[in-house]
Protein backbone atom coordinates (compact mmCIF):
# COMPACT_ATOMS: atom_id res chain seq x y z
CA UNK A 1 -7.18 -8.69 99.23
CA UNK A 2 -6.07 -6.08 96.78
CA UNK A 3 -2.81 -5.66 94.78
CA UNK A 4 -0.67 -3.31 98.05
CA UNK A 5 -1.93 -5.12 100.59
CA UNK A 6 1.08 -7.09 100.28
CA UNK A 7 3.24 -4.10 99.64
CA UNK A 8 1.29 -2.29 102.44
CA UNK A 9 2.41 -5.26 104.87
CA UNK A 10 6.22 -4.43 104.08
CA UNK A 11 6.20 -0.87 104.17
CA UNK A 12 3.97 -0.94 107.71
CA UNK A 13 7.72 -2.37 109.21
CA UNK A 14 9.56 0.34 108.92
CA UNK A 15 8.95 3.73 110.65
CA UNK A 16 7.34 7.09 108.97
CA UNK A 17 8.43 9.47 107.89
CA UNK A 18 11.07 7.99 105.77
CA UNK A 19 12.55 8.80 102.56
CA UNK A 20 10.58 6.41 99.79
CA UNK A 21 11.47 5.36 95.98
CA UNK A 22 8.46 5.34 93.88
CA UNK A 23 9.11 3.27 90.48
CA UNK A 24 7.25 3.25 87.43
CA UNK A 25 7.50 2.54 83.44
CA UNK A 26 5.31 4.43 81.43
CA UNK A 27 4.60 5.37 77.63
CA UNK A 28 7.18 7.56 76.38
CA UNK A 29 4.25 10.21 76.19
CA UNK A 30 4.08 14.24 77.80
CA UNK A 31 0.87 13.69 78.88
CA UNK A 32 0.96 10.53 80.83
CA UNK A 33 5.14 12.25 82.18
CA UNK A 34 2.60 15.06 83.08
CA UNK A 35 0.01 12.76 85.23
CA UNK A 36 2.34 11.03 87.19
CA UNK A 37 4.98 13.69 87.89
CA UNK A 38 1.97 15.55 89.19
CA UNK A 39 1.53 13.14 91.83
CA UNK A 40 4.58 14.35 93.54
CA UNK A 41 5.56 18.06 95.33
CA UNK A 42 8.42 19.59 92.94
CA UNK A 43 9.56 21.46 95.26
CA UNK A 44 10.55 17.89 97.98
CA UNK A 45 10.44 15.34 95.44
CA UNK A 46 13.74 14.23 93.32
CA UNK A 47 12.30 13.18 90.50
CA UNK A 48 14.64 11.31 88.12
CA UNK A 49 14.00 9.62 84.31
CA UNK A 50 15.32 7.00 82.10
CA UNK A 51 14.48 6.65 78.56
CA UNK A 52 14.11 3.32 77.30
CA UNK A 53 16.72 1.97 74.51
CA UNK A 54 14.00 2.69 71.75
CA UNK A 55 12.94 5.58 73.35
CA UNK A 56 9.04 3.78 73.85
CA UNK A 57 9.21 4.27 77.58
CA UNK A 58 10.15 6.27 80.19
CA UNK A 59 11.44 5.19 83.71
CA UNK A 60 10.39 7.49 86.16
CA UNK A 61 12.31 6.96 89.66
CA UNK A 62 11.43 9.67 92.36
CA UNK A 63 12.31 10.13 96.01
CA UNK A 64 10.31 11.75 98.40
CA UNK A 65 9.51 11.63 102.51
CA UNK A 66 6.46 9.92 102.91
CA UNK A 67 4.81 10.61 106.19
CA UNK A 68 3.14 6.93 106.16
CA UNK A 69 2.38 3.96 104.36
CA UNK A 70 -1.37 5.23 103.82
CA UNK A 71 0.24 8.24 102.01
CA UNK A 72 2.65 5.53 99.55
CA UNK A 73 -0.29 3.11 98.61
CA UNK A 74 -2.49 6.40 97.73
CA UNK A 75 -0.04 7.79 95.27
CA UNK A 76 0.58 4.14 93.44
CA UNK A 77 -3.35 3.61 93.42
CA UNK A 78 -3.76 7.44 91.73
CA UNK A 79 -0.65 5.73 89.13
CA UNK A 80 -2.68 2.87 88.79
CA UNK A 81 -5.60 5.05 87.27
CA UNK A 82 -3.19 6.52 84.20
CA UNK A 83 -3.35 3.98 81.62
CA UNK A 84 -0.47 2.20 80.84
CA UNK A 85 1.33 3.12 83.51
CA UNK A 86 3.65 0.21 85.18
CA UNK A 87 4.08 0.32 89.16
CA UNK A 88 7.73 -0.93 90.43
């Protein structure tokens, strides 16, 4: 059993397409913003951030129509890779 299997379970209860919210924390760093913007189409995603109170980290929220669960748990595993990158 692997870390989204649970989150896998949840998601495979709804119906797809929907409109998802991807979550993470990461380093207050352009490269690592960089790696896991680039997981997500500009041009559907709404891609929001949040600076932390001493500016160390970044929230990243984005929204974007994911046409399964498959397609959700692929994009937090490629997150996963980034170092110091926290999934929500």
């Amino acid at each position: 059993m692997n870390v989204f299997d649970k989150l896998k379970a949840q998601l495979e209860l709804l119906e797809w397409p929907n409109l998802y919210l991807y979550k993470f924390i990461i380093p207050n760093e352009n490269e690592k913003l960089a790696q896991v913007t680039a997981l997500f189409d500009y041009e559907t995603a709404e891609i929001s951030y949040q600076q932390s109170g001493k500016g160390n980290y970044v929230s990243i929220s984005v929204k974007e129509v994911a046409v399964s669960v498959d397609q959700i748990i692929e994009k937090y595993q490629k997150a996963s890779e980034i170092k110091g990158v926290i999934s929500l």
